[in-house]
Protein backbone atom coordinates (compact mmCIF):
# COMPACT_ATOMS: atom_id res chain seq x y z
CA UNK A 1 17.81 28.83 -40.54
CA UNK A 2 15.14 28.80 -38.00
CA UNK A 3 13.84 32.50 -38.33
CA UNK A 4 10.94 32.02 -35.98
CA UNK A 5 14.03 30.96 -33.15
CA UNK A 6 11.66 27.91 -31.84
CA UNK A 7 14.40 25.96 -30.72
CA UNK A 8 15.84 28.88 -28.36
CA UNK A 9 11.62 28.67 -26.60
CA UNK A 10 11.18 27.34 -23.09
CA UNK A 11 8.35 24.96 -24.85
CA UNK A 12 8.63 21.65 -26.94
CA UNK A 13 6.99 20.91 -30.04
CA UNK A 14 3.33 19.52 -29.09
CA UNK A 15 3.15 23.22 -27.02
CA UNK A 16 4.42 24.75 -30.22
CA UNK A 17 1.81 22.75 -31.86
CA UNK A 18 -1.85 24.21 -29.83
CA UNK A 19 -0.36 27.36 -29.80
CA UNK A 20 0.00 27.52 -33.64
CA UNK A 21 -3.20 25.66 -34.00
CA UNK A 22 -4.72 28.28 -31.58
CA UNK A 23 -3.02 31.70 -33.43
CA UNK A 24 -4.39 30.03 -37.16
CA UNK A 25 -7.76 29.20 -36.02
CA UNK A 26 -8.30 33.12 -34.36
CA UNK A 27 -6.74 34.41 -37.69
CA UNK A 28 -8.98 32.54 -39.67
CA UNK A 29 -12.29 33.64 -37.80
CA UNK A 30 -11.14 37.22 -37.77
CA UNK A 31 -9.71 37.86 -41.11
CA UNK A 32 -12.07 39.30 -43.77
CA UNK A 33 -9.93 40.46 -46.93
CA UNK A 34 -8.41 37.20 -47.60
CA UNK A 35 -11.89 35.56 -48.05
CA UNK A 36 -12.00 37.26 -51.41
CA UNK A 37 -8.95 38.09 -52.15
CA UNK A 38 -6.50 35.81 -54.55
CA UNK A 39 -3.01 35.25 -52.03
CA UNK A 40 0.06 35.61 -54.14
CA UNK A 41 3.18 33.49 -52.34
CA UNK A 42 4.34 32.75 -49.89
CA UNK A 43 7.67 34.66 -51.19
CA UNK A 44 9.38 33.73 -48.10
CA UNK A 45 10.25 36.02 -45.17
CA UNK A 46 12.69 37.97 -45.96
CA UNK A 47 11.25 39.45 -48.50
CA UNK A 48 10.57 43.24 -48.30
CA UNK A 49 9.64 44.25 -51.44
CA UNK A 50 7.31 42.72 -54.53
CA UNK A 51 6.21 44.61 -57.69
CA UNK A 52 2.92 45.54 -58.88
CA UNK A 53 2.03 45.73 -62.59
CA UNK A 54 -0.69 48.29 -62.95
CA UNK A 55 -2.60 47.89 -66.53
CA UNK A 56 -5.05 50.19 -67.80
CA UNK A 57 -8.40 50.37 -66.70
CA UNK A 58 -9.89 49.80 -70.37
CA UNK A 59 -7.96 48.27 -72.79
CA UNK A 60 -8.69 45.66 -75.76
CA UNK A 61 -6.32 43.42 -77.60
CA UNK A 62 -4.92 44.38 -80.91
CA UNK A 63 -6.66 42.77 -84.01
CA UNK A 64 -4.50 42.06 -87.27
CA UNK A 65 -3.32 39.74 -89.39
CA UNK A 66 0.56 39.90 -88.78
CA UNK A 67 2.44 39.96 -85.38
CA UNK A 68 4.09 43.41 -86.06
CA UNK A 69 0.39 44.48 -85.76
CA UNK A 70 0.52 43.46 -82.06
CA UNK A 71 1.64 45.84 -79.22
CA UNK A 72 2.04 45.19 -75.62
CA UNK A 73 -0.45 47.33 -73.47
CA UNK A 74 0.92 50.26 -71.08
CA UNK A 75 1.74 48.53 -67.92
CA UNK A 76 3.19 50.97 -65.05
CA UNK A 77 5.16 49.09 -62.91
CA UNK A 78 5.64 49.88 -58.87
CA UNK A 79 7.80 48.22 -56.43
CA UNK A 80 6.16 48.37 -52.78
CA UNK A 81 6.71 47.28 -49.57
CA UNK A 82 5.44 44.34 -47.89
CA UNK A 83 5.28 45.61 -44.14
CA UNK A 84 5.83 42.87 -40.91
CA UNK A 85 2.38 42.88 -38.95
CA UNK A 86 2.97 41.46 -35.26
CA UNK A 87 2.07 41.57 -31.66
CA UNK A 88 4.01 40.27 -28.67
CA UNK A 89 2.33 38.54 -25.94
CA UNK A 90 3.82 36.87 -22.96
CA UNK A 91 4.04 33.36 -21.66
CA UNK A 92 4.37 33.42 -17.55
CA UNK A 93 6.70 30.87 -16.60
CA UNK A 94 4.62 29.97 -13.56
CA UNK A 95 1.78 28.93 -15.92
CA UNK A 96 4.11 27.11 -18.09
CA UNK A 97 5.36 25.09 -15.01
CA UNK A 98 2.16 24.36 -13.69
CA UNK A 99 0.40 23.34 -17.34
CA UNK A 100 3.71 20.84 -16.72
CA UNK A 101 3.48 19.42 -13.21
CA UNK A 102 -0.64 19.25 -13.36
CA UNK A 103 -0.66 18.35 -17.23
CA UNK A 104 -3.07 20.54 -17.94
CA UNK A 105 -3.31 22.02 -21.28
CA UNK A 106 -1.72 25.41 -21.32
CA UNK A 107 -4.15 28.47 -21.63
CA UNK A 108 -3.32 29.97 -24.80
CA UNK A 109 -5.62 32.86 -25.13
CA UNK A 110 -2.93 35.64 -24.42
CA UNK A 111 -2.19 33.91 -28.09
CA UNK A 112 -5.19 33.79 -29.16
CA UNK A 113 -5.59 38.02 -28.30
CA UNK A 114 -2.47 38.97 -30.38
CA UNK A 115 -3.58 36.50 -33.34
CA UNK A 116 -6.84 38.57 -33.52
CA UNK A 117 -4.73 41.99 -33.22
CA UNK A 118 -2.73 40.64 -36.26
CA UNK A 119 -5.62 39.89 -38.11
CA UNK A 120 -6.92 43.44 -37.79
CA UNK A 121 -4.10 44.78 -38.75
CA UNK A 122 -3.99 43.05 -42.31
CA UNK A 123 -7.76 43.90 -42.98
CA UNK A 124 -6.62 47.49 -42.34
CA UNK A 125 -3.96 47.48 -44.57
CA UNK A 126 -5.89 45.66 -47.19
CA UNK A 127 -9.03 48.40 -46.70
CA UNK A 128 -6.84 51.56 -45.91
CA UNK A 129 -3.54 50.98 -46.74
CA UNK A 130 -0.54 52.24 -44.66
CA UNK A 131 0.60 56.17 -45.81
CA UNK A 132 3.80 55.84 -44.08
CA UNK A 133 4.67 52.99 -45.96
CA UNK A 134 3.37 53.79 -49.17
CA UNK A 135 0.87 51.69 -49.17
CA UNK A 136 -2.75 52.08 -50.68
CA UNK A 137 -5.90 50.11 -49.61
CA UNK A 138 -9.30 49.69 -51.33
CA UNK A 139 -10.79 52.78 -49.96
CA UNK A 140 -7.96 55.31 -50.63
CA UNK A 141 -6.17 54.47 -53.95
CA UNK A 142 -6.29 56.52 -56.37
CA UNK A 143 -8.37 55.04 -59.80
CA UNK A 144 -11.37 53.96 -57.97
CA UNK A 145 -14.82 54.50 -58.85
CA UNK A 146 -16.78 56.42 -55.86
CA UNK A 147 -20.36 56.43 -57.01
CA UNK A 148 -22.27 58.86 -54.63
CA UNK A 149 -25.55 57.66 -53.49
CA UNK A 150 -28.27 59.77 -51.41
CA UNK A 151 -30.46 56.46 -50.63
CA UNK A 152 -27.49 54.26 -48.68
CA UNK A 153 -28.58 52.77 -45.91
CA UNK A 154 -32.27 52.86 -46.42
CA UNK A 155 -34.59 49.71 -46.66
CA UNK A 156 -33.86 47.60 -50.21
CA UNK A 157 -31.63 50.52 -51.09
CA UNK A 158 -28.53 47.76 -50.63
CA UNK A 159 -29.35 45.45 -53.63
CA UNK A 160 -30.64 49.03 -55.85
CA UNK A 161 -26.87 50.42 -55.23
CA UNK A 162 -25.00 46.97 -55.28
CA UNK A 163 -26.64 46.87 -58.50
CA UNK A 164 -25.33 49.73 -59.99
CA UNK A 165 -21.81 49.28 -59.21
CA UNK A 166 -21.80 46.34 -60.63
CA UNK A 167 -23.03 47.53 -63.69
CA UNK A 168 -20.40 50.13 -63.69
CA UNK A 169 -17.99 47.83 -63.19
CA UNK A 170 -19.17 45.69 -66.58
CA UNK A 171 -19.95 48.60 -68.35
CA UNK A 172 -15.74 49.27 -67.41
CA UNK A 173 -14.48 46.27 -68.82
CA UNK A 174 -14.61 43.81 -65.63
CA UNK A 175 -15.93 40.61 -65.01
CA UNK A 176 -18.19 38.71 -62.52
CA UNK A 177 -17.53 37.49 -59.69
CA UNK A 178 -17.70 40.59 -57.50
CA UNK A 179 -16.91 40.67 -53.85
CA UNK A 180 -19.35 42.93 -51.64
CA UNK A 181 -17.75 44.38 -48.23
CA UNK A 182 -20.02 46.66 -46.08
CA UNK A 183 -19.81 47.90 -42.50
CA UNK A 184 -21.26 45.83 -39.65
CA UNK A 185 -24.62 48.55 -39.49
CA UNK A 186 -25.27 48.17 -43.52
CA UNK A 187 -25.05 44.45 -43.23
CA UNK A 188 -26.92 43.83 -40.48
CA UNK A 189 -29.67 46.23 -42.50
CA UNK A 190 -29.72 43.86 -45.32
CA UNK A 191 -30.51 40.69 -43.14
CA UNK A 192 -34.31 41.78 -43.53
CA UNK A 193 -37.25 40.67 -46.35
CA UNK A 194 -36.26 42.39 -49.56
CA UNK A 195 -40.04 43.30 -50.99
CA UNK A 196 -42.37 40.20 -51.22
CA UNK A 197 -39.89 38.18 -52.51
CA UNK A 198 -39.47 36.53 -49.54
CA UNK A 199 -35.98 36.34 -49.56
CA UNK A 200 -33.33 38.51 -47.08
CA UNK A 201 -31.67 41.34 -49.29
CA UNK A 202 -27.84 39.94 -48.35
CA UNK A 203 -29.23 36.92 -50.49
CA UNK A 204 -30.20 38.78 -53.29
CA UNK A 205 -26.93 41.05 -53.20
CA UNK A 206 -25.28 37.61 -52.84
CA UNK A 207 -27.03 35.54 -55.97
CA UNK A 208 -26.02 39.37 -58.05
CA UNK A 209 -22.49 39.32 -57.30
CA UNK A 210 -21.55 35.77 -57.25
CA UNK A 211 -18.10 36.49 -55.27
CA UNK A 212 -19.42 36.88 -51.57
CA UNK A 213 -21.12 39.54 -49.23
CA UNK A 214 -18.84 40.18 -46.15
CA UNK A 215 -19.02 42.80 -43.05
CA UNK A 216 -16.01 44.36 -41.63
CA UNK A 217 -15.85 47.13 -38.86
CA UNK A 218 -13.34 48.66 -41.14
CA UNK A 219 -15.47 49.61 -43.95
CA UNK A 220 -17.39 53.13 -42.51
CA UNK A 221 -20.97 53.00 -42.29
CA UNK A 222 -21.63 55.66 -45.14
CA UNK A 223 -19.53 53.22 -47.83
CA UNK A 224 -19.89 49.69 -48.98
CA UNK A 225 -17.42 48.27 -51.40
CA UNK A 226 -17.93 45.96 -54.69
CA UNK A 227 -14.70 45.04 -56.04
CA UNK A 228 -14.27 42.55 -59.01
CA UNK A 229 -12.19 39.80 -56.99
CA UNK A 230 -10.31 38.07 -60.18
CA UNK A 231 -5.95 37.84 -59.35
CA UNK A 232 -5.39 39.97 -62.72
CA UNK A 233 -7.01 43.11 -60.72
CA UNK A 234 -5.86 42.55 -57.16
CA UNK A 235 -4.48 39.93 -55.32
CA UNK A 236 -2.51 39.46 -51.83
CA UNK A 237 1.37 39.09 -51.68
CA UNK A 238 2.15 37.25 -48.75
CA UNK A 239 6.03 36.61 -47.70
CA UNK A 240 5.62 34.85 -44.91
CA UNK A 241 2.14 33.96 -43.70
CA UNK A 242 0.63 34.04 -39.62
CA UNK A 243 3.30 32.43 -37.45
CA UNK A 244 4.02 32.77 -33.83
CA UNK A 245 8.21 33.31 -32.99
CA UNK A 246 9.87 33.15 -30.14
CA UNK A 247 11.11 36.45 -28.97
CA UNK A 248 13.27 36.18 -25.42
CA UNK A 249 12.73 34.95 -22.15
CA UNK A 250 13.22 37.68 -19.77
CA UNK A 251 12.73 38.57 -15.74
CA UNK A 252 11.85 34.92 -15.98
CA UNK A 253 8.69 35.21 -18.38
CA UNK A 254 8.99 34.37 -22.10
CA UNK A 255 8.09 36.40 -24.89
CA UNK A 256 6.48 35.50 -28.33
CA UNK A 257 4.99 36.88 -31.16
CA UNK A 258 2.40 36.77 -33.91
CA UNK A 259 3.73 37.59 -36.62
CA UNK A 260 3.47 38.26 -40.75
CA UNK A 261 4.49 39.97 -43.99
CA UNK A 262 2.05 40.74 -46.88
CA UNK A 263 1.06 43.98 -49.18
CA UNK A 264 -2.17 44.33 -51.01
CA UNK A 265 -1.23 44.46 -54.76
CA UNK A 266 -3.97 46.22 -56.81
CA UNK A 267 -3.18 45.80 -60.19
CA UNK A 268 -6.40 47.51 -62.05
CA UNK A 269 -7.75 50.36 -59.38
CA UNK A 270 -10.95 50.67 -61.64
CA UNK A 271 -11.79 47.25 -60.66
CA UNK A 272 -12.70 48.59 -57.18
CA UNK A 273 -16.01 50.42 -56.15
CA UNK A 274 -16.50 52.46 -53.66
CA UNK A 275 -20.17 53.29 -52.78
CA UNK A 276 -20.51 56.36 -50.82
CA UNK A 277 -23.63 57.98 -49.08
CA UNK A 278 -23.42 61.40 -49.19
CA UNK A 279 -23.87 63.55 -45.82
């Protein structure tokens, strides 16, 4: 069954083929959860729903010498949504017959705009979830640490407060590598000489955590995040993964869209950090 109803589009398949090419490689620029995050899938697209086992923050394995001595550990599990992402744009056909009679290579940017409305979209729901649906993100679920910090933001305070959430995050149970998201202001403020060591403080932060130091516009100013990145605390379910569709031709122009299904699965909440400068 051809869900993504190519073979009703006014287009044949080496079109199809720079206008995927052009949607994947805007995704791919834009997107900044799935550079640390673990992607679960693809479950296929119609699925709407995937479960979530949620396991304690701190637990350690039974120790005995018989296997009636053994117990499973309390696992609470949730069955959530996995919400479509997409964004039309339109294909004029007078373009399309001109790219045709001149053979010049279709302009795919209308495309290439939607692709990077998608992409914002997922890093949303991956930092703030989606209330409507249910849906928690790293900065709102409930279970994660929020250290408050009065120096945040404040020259070499970065690596000092990195630091300490990732010894929090030992000291709870978890495990290098750690993933390191701030906002576009706090990172650009660690791109400077940390002390005399000659050496920016993003590079320090980075050699600390092991698991990456990213920037998103998402991630407010007065927060950065340090979340231990490994699939048995958090991972992304994807059911079907960025695509472009064709929607309808109408009043002569043709309509597709950029499209997608995932939901963030946080399995251990206490494997998340939240830095947060208080006002």
């Amino acid at each position: 069954m051809d869900v993504l109803n190519r073979a009703a589009a006014p287009i044949g398949e080496v079109e199809w083929q720079f206008m995927t090419e052009a949607v994947v490689r805007v995704v791919r620029r834009h997107l900044v959860g799935r550079r640390f995050l673990t992607l679960y899938g693809p479950l296929g697209p119609g699925a709407q729903i995937v479960a979530v086992d949620r396991t304690p923050a701190w637990e350690t394995a039974r120790v005995g010498m018989a296997s009636e001595d053994v117990e499973s550990a309390p696992v609470e599990r949730i069955y959530q949504r996995i919400p479509l992402i997409a964004q039309d744009f339109v294909v004029d056909w007078r373009d399309l017959e001109d790219a045709r009679a001149t053979g010049r290579v279709l302009d795919w940017s209308k495309a290439e705009a939607a692709a990077s409305f998608v992409a914002l979209a997922e890093d949303h729901l991956i930092f703030h979830g989606q209330e409507s649906q249910g849906l928690e993100g790293l900065l709102t679920v409930e279970g994660r640490h929020v250290l408050p910090s009065t120096t945040l933001g404040e020259p070499g305070s970065g690596f000092a407060e990195v630091a300490r959430a990732v010894s929090h995050l030992v000291s709870a149970g978890f495990v290098p590598p750690f993933a390191v998201v701030a906002g576009v202001t706090q990172y650009a403020g660690w791109h400077r000489l940390y002390g005399n060591s000659g050496v920016l403080e993003v590079e320090q932060i980075a050699r600390m955590v092991e698991g990456g130091v990213f920037e998103s516009p998402l991630v407010p100013d007065d927060s950065v995040l340090v979340v231990a990145r490994g699939a048995e605390n958090l991972d992304l379910a994807v059911g079907l993964d960025v695509n472009v569709a064709f929607v309808e031709s109408t009043h002569m122009n043709h309509i597709f869209r950029v499209l997608e299904t995932v939901s963030l699965r946080i399995k251990r909440p206490s494997a998340i950090c939240q830095i947060w400068r208080e006002s």
